[in-house]
C-alpha atoms as a PDB file:
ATOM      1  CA  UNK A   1      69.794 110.133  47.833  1.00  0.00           C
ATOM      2  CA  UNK A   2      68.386 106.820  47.149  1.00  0.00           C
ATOM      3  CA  UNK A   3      69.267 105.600  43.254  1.00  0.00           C
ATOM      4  CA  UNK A   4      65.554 105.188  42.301  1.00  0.00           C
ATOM      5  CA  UNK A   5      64.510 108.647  42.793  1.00  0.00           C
ATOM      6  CA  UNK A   6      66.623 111.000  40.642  1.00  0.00           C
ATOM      7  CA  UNK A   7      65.298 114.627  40.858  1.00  0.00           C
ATOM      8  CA  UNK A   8      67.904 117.301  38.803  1.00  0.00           C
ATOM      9  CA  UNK A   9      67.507 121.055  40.120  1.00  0.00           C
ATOM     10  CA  UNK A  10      66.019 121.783  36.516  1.00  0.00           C
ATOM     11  CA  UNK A  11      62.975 119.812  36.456  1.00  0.00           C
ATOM     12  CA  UNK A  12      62.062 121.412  40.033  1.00  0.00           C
ATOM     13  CA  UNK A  13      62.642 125.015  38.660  1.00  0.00           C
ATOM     14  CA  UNK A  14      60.207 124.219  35.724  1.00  0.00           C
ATOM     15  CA  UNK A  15      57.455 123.151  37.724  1.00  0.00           C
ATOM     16  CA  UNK A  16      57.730 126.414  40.227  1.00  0.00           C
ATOM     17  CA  UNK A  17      55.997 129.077  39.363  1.00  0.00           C
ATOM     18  CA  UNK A  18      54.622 132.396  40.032  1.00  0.00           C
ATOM     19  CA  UNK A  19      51.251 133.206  41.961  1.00  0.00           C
ATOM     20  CA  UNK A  20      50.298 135.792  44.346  1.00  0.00           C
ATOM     21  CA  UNK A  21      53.934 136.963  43.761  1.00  0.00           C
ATOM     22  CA  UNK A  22      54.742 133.781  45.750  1.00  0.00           C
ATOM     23  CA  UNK A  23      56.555 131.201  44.262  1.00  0.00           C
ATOM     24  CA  UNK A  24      54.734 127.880  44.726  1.00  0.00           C
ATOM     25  CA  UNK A  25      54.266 124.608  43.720  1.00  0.00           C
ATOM     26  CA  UNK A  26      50.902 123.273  42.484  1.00  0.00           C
ATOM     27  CA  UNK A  27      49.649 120.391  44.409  1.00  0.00           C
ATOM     28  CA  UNK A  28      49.406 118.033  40.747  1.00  0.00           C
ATOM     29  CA  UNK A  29      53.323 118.405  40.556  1.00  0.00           C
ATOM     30  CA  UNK A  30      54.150 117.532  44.297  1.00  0.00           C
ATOM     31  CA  UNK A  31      52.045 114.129  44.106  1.00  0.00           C
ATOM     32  CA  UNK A  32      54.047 113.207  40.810  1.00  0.00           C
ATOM     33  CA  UNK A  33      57.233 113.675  42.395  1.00  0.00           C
ATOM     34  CA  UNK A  34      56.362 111.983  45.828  1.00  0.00           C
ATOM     35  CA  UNK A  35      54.300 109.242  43.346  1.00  0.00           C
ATOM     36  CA  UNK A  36      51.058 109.720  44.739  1.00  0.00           C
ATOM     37  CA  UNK A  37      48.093 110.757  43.914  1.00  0.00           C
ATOM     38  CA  UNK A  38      46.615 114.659  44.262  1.00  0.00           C
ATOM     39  CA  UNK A  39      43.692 113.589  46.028  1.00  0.00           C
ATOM     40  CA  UNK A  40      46.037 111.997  48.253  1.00  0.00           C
ATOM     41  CA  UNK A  41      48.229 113.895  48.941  1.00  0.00           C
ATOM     42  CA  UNK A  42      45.246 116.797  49.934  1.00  0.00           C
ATOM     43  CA  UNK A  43      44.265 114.497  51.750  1.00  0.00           C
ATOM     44  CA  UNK A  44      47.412 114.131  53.987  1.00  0.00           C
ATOM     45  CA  UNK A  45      47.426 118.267  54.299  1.00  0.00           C
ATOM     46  CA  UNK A  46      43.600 117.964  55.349  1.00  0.00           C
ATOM     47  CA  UNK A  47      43.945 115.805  57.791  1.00  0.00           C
ATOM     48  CA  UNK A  48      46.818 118.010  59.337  1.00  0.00           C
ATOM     49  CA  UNK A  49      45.317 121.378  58.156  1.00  0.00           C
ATOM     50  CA  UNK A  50      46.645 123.243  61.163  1.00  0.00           C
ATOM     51  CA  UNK A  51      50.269 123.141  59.919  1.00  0.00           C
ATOM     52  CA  UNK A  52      49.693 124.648  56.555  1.00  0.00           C
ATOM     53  CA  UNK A  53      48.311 128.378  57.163  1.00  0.00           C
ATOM     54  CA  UNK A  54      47.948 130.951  53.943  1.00  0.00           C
ATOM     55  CA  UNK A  55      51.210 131.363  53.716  1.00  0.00           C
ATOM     56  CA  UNK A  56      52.004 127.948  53.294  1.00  0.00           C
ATOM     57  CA  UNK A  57      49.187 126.484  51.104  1.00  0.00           C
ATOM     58  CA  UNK A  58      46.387 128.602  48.784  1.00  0.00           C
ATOM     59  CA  UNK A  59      43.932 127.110  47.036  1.00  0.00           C
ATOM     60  CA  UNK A  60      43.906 128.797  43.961  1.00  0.00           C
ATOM     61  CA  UNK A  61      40.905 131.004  42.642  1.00  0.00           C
ATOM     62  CA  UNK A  62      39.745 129.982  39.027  1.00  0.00           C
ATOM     63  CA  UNK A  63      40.598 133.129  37.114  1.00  0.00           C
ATOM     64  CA  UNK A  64      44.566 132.099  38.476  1.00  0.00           C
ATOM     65  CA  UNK A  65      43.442 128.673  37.616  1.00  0.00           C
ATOM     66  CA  UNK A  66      42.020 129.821  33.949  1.00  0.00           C
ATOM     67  CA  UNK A  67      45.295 132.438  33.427  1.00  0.00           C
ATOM     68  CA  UNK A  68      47.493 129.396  34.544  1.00  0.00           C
ATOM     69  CA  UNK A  69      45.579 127.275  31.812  1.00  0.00           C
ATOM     70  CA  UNK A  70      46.126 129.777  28.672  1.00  0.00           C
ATOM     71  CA  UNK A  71      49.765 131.063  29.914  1.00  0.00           C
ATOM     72  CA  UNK A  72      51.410 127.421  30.357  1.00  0.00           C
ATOM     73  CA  UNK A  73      49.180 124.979  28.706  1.00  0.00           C
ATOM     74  CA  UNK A  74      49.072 122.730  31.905  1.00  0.00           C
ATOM     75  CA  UNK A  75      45.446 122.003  32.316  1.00  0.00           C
ATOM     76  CA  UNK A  76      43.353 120.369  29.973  1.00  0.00           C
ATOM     77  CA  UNK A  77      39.917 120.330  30.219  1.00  0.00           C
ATOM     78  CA  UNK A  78      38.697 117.292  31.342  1.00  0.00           C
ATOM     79  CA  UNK A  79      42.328 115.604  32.221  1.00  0.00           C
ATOM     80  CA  UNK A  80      42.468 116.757  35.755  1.00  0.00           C
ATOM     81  CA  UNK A  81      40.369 117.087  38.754  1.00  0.00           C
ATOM     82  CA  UNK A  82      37.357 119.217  39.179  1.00  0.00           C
ATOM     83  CA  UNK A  83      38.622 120.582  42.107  1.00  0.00           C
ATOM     84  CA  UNK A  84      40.590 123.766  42.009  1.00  0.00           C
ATOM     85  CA  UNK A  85      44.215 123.273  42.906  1.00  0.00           C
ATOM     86  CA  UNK A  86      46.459 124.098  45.938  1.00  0.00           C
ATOM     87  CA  UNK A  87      49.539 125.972  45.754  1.00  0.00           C
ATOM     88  CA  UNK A  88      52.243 125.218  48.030  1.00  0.00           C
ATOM     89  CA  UNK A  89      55.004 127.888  48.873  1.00  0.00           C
ATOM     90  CA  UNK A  90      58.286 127.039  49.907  1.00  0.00           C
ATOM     91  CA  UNK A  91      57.570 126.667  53.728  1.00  0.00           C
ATOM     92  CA  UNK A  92      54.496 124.678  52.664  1.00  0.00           C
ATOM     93  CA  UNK A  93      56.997 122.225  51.143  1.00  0.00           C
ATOM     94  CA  UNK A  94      58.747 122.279  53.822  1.00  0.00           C
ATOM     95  CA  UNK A  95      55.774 121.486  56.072  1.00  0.00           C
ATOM     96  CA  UNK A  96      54.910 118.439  53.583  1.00  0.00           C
ATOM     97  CA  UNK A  97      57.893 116.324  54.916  1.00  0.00           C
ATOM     98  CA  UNK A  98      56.378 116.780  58.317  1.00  0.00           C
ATOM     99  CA  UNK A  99      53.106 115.242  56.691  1.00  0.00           C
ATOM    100  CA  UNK A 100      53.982 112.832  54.081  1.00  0.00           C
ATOM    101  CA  UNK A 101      56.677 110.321  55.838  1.00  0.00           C
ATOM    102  CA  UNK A 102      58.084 107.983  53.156  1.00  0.00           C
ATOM    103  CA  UNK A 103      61.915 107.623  52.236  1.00  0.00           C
ATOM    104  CA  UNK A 104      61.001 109.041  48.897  1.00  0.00           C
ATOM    105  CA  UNK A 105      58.883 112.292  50.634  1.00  0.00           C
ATOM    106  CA  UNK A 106      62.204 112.944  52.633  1.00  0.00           C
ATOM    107  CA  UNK A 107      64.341 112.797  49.459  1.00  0.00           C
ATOM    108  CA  UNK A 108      61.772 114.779  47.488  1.00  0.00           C
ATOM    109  CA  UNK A 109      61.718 117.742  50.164  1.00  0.00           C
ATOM    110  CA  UNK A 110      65.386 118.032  50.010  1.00  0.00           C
ATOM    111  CA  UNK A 111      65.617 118.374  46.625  1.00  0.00           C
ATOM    112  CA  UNK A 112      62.896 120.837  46.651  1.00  0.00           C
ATOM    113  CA  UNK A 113      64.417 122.704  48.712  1.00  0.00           C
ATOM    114  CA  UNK A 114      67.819 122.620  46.957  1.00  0.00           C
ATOM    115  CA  UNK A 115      65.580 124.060  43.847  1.00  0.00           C
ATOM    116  CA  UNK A 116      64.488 127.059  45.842  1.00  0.00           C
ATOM    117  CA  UNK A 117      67.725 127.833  47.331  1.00  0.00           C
ATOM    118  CA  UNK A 118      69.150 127.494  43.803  1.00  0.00           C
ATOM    119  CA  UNK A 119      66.499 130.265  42.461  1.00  0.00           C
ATOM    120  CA  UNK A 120      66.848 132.585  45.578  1.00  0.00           C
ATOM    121  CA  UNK A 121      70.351 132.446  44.894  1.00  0.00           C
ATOM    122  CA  UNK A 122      70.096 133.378  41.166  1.00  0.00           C
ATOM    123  CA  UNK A 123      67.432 136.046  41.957  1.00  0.00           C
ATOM    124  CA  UNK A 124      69.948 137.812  44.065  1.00  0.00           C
ATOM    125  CA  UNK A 125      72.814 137.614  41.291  1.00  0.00           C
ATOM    126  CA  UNK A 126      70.293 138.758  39.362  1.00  0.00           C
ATOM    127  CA  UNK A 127      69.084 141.635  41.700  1.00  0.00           C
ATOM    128  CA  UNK A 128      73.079 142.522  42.251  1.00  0.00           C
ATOM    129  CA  UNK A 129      73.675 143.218  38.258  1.00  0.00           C
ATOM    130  CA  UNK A 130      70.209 145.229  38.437  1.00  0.00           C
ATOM    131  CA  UNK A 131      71.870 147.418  41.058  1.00  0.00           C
ATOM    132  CA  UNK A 132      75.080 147.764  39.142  1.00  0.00           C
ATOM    133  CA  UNK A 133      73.760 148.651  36.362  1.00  0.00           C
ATOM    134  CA  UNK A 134      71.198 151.101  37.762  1.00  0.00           C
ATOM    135  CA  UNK A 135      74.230 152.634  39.518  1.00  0.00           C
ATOM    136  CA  UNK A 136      76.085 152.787  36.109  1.00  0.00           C
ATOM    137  CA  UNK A 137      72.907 154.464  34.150  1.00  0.00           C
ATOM    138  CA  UNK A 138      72.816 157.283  36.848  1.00  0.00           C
ATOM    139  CA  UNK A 139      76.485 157.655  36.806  1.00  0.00           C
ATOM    140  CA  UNK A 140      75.785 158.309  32.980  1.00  0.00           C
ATOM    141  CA  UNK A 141      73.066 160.325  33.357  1.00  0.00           C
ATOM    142  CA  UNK A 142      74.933 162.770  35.846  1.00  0.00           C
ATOM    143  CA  UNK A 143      77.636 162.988  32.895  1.00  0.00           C
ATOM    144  CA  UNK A 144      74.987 163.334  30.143  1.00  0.00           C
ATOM    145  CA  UNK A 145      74.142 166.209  32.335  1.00  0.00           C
ATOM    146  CA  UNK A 146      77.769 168.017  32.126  1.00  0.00           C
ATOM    147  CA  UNK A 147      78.171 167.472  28.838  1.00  0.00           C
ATOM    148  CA  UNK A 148      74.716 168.377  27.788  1.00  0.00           C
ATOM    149  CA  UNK A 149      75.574 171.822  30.385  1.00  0.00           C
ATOM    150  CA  UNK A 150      79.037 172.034  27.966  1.00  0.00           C
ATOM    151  CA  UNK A 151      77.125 171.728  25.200  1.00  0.00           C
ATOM    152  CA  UNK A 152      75.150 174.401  25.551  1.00  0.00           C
ATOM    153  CA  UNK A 153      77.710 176.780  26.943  1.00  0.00           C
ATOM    154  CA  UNK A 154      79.412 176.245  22.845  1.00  0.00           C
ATOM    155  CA  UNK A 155      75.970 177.078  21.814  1.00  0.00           C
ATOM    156  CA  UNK A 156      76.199 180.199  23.934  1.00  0.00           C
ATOM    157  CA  UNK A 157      79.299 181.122  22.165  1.00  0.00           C
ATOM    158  CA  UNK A 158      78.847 180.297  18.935  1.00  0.00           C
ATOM    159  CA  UNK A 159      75.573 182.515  18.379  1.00  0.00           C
ATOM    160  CA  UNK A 160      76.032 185.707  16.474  1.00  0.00           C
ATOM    161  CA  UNK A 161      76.600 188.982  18.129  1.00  0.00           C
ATOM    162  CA  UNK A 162      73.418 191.187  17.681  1.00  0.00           C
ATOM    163  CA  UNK A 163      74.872 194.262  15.860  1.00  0.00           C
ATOM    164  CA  UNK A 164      72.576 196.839  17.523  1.00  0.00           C
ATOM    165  CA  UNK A 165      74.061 195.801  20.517  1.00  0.00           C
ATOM    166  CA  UNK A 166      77.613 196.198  19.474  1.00  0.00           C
ATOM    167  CA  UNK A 167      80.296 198.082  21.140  1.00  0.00           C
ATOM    168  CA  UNK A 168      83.878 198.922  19.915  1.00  0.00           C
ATOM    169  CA  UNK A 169      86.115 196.918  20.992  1.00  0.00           C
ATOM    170  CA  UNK A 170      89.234 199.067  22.034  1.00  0.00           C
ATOM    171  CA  UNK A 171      90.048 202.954  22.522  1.00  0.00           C
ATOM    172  CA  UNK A 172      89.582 205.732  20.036  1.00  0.00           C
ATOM    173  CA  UNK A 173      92.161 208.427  19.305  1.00  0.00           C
ATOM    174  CA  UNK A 174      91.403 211.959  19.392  1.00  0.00           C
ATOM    175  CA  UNK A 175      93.757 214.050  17.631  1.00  0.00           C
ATOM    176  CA  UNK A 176      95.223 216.762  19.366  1.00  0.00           C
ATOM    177  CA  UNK A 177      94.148 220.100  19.133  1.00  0.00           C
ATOM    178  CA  UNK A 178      97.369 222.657  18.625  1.00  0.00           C
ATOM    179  CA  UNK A 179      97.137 225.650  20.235  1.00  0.00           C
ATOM    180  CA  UNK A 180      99.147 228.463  18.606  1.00  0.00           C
ATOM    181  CA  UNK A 181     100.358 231.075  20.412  1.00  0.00           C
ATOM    182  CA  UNK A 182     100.781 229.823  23.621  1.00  0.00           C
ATOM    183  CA  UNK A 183     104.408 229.525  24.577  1.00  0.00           C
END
């Protein structure tokens, strides 16, 4: 990677976020790393529209825009363009360094990319634990069962004997009748 453009992993994860339940990447934060300018950069996509379908590029709606503005702080009124802004998933990236052709676009890709292969990869460590642990919890739950079955059973046994219901426990004796006379 050339020495002038220095992209860490970290500062690519804090610019991708959620939308649609896609990950993306607004359009604002791919011009500032490839150092142009939004306009463009859509521009560049426009002119080769046919590579970016929906599941590449969405232009976002302006409650997502509004909800981005009041969850992250990143628009200001007035500071950016009047023009709602794209969103670029991963394969849109992707598609970009088929677009925009500079040294620095090629670098930028790769280290995009890096980012999202870095995030997959901690989504699945992350999705791993989830399944260990739900495997633990209904481990413990099938044992919470047996002992809550034990439990009870004590219960059973420790409850008082209704005396109505009682029965001797054992044999009686009768006592023997003599009979006198006999021989």
């Amino acid at each position: 990677m050339n020495e002038d453009v220095v992209l860490p992993v970290e500062r690519i994860d804090s610019i991708i976020i959620l939308v649609r339940g896609q990950k993306v990447i607004l359009d604002r934060d791919l011009a500032q790393l490839y150092g142009v300018t939004t306009g463009n950069l859509n521009k560049a996509v426009k002119r080769n529209i046919d590579r970016f379908p929906n599941d590449f590029m969405f232009q976002l709606k302006p409650e997502e825009y509004e909800s981005l503005r009041f969850r992250f702080g990143i628009f200001k009124k007035g500071q950016h363009s009047k023009y709602l802004p794209y969103a670029f998933t991963e394969q849109g990236v992707a598609m970009l360094s088929s677009v925009l052709r500079s040294k620095r676009a090629i670098e930028v890709n790769i280290a995009i990319m890096r980012a999202f292969v870095k995030l997959r990869e901690m989504l699945a460590t992350h999705k791993e634990l989830a399944l260990k642990l739900s495997d633990l919890e209904q481990r413990l739950e099938k044992h919470d069962d047996h002992i809550q079955t034990i439990f009870e059973a004590i219960r059973q046994m420790m409850i008082p004997p209704d005396p109505k219901n009682k029965k001797k426990i054992g044999f009686t004796v009768k006592e023997k009748q003599k009979v006198y006379g006999k021989k």
